[in-house]
Protein backbone atom coordinates (compact mmCIF):
# COMPACT_ATOMS: atom_id res chain seq x y z
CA UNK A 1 0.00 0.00 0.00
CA UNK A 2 1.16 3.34 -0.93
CA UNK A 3 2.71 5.60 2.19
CA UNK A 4 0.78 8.87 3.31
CA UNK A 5 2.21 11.55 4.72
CA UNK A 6 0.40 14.16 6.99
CA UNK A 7 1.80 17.32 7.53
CA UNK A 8 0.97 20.92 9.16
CA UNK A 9 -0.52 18.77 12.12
CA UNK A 10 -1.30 19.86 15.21
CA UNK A 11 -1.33 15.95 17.10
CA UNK A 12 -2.42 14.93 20.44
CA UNK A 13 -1.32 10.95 20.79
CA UNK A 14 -3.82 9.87 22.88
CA UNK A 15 -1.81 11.17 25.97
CA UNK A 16 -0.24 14.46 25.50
CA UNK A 17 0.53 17.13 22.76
CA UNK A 18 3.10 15.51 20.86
CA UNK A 19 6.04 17.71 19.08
CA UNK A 20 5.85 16.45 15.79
CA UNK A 21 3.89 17.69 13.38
CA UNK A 22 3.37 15.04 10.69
CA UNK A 23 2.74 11.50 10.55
CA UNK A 24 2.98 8.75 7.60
CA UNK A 25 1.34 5.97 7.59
CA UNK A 26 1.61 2.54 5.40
CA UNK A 27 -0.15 -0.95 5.26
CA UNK A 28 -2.36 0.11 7.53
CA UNK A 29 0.04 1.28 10.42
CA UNK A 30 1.46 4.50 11.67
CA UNK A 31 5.65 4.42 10.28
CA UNK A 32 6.92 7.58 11.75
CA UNK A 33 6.21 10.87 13.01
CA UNK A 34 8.33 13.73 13.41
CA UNK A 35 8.96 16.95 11.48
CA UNK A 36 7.00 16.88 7.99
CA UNK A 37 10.23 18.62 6.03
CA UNK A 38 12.76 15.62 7.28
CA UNK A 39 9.78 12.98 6.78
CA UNK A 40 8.91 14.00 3.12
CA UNK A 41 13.02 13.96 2.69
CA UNK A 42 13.11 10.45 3.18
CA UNK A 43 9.56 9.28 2.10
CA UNK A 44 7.68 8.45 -1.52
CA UNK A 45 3.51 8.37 -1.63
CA UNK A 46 1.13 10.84 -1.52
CA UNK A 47 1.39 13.68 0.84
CA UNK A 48 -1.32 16.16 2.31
CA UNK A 49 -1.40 19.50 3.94
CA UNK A 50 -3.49 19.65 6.27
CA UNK A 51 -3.84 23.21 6.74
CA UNK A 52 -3.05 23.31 10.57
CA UNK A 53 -6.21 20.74 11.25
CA UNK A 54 -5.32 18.74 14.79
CA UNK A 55 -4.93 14.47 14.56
CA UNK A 56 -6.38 12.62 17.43
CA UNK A 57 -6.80 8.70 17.81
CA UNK A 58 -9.58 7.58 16.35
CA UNK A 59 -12.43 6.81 19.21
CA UNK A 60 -13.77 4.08 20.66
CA UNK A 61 -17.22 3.26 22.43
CA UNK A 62 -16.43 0.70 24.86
CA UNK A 63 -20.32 -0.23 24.50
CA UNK A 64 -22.35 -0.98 21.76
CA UNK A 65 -25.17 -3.25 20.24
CA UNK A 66 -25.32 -3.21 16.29
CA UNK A 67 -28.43 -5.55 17.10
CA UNK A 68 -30.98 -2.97 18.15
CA UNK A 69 -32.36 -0.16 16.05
CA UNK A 70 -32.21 2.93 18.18
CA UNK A 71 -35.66 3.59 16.68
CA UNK A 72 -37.72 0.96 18.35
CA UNK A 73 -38.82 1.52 21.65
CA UNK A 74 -39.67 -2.31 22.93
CA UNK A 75 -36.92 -5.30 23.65
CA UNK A 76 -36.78 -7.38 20.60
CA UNK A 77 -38.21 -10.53 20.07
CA UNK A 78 -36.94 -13.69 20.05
CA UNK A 79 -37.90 -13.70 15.95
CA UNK A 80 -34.92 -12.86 13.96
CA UNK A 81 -34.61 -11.17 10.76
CA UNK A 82 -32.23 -12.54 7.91
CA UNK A 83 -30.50 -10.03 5.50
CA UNK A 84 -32.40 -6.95 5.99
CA UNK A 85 -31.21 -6.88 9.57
CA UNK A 86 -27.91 -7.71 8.48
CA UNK A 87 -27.51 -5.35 5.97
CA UNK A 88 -29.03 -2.54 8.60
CA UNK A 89 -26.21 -3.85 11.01
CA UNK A 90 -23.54 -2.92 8.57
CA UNK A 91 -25.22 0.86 8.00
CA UNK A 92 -24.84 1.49 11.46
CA UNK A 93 -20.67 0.02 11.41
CA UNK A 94 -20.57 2.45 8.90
CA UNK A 95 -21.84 5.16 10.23
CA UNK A 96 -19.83 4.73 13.47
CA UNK A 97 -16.28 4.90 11.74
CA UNK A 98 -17.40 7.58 9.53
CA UNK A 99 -18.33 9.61 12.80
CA UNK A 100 -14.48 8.76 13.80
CA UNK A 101 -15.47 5.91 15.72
CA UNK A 102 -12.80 3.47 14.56
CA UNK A 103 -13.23 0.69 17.50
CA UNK A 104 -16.26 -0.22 19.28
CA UNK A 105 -17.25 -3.35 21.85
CA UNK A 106 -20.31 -5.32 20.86
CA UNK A 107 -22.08 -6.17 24.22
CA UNK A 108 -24.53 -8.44 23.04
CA UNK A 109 -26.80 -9.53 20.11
CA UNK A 110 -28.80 -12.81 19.67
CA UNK A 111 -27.75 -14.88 16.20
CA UNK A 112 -24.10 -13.67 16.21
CA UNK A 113 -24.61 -11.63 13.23
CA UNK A 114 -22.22 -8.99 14.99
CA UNK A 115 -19.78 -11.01 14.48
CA UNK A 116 -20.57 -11.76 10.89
CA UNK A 117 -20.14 -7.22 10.68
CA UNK A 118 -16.72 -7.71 12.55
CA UNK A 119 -14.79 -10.69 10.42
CA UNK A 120 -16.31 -8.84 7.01
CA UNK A 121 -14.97 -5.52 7.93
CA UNK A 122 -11.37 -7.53 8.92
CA UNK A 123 -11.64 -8.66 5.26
CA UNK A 124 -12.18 -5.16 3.70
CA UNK A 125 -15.45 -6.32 2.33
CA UNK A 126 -17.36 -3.72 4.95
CA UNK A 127 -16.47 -0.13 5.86
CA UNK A 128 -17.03 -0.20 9.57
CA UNK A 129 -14.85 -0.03 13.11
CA UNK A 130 -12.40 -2.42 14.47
CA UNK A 131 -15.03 -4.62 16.62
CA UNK A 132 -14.41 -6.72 19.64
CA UNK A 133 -18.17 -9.19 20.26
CA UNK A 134 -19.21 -11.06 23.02
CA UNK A 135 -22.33 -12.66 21.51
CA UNK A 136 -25.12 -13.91 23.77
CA UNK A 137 -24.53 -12.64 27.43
CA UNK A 138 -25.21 -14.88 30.06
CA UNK A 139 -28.45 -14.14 31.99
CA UNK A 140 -30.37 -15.82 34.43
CA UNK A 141 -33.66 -17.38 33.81
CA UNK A 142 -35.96 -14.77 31.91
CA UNK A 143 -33.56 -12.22 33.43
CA UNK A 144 -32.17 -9.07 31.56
CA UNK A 145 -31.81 -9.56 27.70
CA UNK A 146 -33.14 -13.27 28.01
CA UNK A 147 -34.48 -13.00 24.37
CA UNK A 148 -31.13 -13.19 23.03
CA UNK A 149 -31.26 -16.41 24.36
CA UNK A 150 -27.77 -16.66 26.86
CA UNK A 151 -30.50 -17.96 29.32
CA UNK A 152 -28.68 -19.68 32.97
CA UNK A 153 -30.11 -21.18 36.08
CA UNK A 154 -26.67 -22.14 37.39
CA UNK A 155 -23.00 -21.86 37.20
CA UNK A 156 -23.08 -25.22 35.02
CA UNK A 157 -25.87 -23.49 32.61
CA UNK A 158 -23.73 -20.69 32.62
CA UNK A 159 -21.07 -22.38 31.22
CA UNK A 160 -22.98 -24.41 28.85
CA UNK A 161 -23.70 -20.60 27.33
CA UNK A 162 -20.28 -19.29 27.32
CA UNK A 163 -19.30 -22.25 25.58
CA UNK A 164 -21.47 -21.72 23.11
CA UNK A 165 -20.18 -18.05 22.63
CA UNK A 166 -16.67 -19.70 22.49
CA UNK A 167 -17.68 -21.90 19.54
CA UNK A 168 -18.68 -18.61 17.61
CA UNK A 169 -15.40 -17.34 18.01
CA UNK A 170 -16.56 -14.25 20.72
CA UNK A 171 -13.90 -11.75 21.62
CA UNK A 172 -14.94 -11.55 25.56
CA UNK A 173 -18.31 -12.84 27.80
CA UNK A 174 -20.29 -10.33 28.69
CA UNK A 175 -22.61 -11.09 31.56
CA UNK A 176 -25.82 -9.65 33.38
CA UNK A 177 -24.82 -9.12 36.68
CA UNK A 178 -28.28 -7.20 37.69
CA UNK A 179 -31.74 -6.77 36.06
CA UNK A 180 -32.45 -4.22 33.38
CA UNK A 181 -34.33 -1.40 31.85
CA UNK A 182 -35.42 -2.83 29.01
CA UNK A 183 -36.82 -6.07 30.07
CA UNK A 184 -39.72 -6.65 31.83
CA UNK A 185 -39.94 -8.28 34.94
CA UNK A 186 -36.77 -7.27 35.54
CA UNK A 187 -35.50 -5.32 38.17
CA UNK A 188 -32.16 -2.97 37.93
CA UNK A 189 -31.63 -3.25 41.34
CA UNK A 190 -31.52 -6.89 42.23
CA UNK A 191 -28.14 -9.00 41.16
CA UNK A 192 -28.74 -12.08 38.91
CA UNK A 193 -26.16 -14.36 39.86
CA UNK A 194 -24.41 -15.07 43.09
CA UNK A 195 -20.74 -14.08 44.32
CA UNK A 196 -19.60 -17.71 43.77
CA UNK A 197 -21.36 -18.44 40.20
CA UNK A 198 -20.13 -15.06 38.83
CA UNK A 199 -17.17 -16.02 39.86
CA UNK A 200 -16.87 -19.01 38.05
CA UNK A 201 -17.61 -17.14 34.66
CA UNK A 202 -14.69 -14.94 35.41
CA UNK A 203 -12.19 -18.12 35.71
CA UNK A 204 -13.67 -20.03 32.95
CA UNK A 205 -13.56 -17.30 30.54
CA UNK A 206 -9.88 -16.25 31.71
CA UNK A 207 -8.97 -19.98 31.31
CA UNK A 208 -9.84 -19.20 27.93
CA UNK A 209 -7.82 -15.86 27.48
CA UNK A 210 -11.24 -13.47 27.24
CA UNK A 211 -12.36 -10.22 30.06
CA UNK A 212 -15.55 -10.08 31.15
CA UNK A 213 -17.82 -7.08 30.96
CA UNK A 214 -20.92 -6.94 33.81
CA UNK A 215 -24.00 -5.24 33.26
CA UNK A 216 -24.60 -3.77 36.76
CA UNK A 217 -27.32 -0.83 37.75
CA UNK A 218 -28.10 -1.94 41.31
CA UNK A 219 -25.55 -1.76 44.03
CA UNK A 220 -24.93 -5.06 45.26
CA UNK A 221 -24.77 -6.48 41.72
CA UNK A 222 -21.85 -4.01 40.83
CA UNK A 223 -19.84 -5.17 44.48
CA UNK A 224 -20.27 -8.56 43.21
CA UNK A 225 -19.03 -7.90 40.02
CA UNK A 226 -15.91 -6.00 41.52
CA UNK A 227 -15.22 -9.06 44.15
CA UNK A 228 -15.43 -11.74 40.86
CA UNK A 229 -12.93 -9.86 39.15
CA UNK A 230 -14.68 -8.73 36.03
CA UNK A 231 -12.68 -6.68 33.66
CA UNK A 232 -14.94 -3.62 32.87
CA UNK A 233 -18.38 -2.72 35.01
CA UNK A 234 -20.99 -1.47 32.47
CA UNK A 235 -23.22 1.44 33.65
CA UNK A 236 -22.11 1.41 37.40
CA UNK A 237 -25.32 3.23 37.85
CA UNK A 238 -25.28 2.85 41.95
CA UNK A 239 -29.08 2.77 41.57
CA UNK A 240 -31.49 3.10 44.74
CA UNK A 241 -34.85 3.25 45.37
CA UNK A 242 -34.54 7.06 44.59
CA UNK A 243 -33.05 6.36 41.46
CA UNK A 244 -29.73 6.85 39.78
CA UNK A 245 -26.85 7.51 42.75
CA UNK A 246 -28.56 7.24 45.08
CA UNK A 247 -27.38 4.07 46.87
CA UNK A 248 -23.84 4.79 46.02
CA UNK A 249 -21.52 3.35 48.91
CA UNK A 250 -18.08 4.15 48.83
CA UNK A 251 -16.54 1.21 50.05
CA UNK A 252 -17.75 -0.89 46.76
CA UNK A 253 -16.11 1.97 45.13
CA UNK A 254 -12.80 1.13 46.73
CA UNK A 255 -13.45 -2.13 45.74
CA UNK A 256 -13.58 -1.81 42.39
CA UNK A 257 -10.46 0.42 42.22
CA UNK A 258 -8.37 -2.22 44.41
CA UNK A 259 -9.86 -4.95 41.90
CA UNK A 260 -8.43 -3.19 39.02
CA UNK A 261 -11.80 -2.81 37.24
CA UNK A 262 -12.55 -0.28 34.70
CA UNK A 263 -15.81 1.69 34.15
CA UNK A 264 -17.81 1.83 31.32
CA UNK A 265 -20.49 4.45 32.36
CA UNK A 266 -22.41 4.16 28.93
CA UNK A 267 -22.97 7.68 29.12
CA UNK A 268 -25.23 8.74 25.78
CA UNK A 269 -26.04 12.38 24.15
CA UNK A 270 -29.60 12.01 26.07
CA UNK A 271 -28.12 12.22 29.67
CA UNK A 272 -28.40 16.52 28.72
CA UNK A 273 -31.34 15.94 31.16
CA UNK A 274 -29.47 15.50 33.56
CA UNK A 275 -27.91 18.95 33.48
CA UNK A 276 -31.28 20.31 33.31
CA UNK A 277 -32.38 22.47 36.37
CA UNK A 278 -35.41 19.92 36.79
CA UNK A 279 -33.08 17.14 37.56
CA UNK A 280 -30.52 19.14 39.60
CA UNK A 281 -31.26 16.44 42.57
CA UNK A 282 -30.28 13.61 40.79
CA UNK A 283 -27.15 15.72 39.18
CA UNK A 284 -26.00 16.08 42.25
CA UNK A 285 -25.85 12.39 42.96
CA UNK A 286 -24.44 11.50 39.81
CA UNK A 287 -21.32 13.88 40.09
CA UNK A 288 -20.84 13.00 43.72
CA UNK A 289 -20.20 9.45 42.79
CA UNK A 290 -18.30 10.53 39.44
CA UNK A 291 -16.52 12.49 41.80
CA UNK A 292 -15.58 9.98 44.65
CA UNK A 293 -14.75 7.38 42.14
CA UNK A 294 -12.20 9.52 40.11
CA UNK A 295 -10.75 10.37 43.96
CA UNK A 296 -9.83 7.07 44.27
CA UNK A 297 -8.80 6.59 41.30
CA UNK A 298 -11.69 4.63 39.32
CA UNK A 299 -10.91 4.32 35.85
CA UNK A 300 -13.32 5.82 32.97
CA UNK A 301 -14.18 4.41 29.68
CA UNK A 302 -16.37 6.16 27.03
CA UNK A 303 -19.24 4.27 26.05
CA UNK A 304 -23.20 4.93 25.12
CA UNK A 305 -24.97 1.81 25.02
CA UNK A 306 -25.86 2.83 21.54
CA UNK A 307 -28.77 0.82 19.90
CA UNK A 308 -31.11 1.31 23.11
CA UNK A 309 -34.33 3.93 22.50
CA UNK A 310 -32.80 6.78 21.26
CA UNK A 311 -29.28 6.28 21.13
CA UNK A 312 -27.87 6.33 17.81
CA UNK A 313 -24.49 4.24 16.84
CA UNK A 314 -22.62 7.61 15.35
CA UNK A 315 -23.16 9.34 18.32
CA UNK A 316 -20.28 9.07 20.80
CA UNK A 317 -18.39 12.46 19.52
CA UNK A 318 -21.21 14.46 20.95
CA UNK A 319 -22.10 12.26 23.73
CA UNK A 320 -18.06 12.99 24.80
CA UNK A 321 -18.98 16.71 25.97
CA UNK A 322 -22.28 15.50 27.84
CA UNK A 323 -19.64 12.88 29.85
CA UNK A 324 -17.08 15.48 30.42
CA UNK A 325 -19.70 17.41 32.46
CA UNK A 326 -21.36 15.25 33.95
CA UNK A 327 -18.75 13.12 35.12
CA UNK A 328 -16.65 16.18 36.40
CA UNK A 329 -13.67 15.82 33.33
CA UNK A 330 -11.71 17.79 31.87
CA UNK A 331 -11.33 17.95 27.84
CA UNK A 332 -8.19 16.11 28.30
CA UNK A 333 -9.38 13.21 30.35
CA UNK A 334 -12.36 12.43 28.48
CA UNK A 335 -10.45 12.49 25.27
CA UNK A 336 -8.35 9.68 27.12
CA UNK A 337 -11.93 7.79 27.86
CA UNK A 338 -12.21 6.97 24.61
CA UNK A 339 -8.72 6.34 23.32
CA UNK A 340 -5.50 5.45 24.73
CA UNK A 341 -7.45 4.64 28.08
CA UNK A 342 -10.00 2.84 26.57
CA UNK A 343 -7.95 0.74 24.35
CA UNK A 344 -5.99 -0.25 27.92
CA UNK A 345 -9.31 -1.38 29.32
CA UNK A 346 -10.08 -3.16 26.43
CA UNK A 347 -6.95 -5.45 26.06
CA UNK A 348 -5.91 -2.98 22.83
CA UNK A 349 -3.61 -0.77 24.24
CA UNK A 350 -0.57 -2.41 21.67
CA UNK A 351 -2.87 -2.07 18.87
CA UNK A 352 -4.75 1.37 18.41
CA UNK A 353 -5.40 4.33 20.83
CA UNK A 354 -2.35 6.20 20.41
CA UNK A 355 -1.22 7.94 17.79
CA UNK A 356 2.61 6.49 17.57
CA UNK A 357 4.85 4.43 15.51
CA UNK A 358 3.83 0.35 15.14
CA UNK A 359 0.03 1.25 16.54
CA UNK A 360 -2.61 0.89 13.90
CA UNK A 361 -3.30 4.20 11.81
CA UNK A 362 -6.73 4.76 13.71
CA UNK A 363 -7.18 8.48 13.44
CA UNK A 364 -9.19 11.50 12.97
CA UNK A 365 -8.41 15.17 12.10
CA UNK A 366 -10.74 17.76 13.36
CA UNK A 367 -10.73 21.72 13.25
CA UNK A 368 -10.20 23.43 16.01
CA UNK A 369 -9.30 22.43 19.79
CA UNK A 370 -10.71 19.31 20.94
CA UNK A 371 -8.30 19.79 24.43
CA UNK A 372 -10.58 23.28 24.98
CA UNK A 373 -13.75 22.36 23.31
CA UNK A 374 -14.94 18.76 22.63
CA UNK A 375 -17.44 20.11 20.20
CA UNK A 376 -14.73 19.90 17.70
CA UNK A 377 -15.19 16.29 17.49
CA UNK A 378 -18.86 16.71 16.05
CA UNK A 379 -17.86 17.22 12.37
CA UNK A 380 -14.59 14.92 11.53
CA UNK A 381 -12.69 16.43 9.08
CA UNK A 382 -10.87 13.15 7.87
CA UNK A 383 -10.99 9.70 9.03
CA UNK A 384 -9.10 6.92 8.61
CA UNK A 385 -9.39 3.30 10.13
CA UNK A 386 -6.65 0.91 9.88
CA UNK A 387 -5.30 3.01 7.28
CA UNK A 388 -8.04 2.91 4.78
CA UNK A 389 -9.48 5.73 3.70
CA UNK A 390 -12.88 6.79 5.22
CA UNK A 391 -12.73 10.52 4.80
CA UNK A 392 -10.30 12.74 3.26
CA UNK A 393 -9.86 16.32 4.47
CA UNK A 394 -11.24 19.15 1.75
């Protein structure tokens, strides 16, 4: 593949501002950056000015499900559709990476067809993100997402399901450590599976070299989650009988940062109500916890839970700003939730996140200052996933 060269850059890496001020990239990976005069010295293939523009790592949502239109407002059924909901799955991949989404985490689906999106973009046949899957997740008996049919009495049942994920070829096991919104009958508060089975899924699917994300809303389920060792604890919503925050307890907290476990808040564009003046009670809660579990040093991950009512699959750029405030970031950190940081949590940190030399050529160029004003990320002005061209700057 023929070498590109980037040049009057402004770059962030995914950590800090970096010196250089071009990058080339070839086969799909980032070969050198430095000063664009020596670089186009000692280079051949097509080189752009980019007019000043800044280069940040592409982004990843930690939290996705290509599965679920955004438009319908009930769980799905058991009923699967063939090629029209495949083809409608590969729409959305596309309009993630053309967003600058260039990674995102699958967190559940029913037939697998996810993974049929991930191993065709791997081929070049698709134009979508780098995707990790976990399949079915493991639920208990018509618990949380039970119509995708990961279904589990026991720890044996459990592992009868994971298994079965296993013999699709999943990425990681995701697992329903509490009830849900979506489902009825089931209850966000109340944990699924005991201490001792949860546990079990952790070890089996570590035996097997995969992390384990947890669905967890109500308290005790996310403390359980944190004591099994699961890699990343999705939502984390510390949800009470008042509602969101309001049974947060600090001590789980501590947990979860001695356990090493990251947190994927699956904060979405439509969590502005939050900063409304109607819901300044429940604000309050939120960024209390946010606030307590950055002071102990909690580790954030940008995700949305895109493909639930109302949240769309492009729309982690501007759900990045609504997470900065609400979770008490600055520009700077939040950036890092959904790059370099991210990619750590996600087992990709030698693969994409960072913009530097060997690490895949996942990256974005947007006008202005992303590190004053996230805004900037709303309207990419070039992408470019694995190297391939998504979206060339004007």
């Amino acid at each position: 593949m023929t070498a590109t060269l980037l040049t009057n850059l402004r770059i962030w890496d995914g950590e800090d501002l970096s010196p250089a001020d071009a990058l080339c990239f070839r086969d799909g990976r980032i070969r050198a950056m430095g000063d664009g005069a020596e670089l186009d010295a000692h280079g051949q293939g097509r080189r752009m000015d980019c007019g000043g523009l800044t280069a940040i790592p592409g982004l990843i949502d930690a939290h996705v499900h290509l599965e679920l239109n955004p438009d319908n407002r009930k769980a799905p059924e058991r009923k699967w559709v063939g090629k029209e909901r495949l083809a409608r799955m590969a729409e959305r991949a596309e309009a993630m990476v053309r967003a600058g989404i260039t990674t995102g985490r699958d967190l559940g689906g029913g037939a697998w067809r996810e993974l049929k999106i991930r191993d065709r973009v791997n081929a070049g046949e698709l134009l979508g993100p780098r995707l990790l899957c976990a399949g079915q997740p493991i639920t208990s008996v018509g618990g949380h997402c039970h119509f995708w049919g990961g279904e589990a009495a026991d720890a044996r049942q459990a592992e009868a399901v994971l298994r079965r994920q296993l013999a699709h070829k999943v990425d990681l096991i995701k697992v329903m450590a509490t009830g849900g919104v979506m489902t009825p009958g089931s209850s966000p508060l109340q944990p699924q599976f005991d201490l001792p089975t949860l546990a079990a899924i952790v070890e089996l699917a570590d035996e097997q070299g995969l992390s384990v994300a947890a669905h967890c809303h109500g308290t005790e389920g996310i403390r359980i989650a944190a004591e099994a060792g699961v890699r990343t604890i999705e939502h984390c919503s510390w949800v009470g009988r008042e509602g969101w925050a309001s049974d947060y307890r600090p001590e789980v907290a501590a947990a979860i940062a001695e356990k090493g476990a990251w947190v994927s808040p699956t904060i979405s564009r439509g969590w502005r109500r939050f900063l409304d003046k109607r819901n300044a009670e429940t604000l309050g809660r939120l960024q209390g916890a946010f606030g307590d579990m950055l002071a102990r040093k909690v580790p954030l991950i940008a995700s949305t839970d895109a493909g639930i009512p109302g949240v769309y699959h492009h729309q982690l750029p501007v759900a990045l700003p609504v997470f900065a405030q609400i979770a008490g970031l600055t520009p700077a950190q939040a950036l890092r939730s959904a790059t370099s940081n991210a990619a750590d949590a996600l087992g990709l940190g030698k693969v994409t996140g960072r913009l530097q030399p060997g690490l895949a050529a996942d990256l974005i160029l947007v006008q202005g200052d992303p590190l004053t004003d996230l805004a900037a990320l709303a309207q990419p002005a070039a992408v470019w996933a694995r190297g391939r061209d998504v979206q060339l700057p004007a």
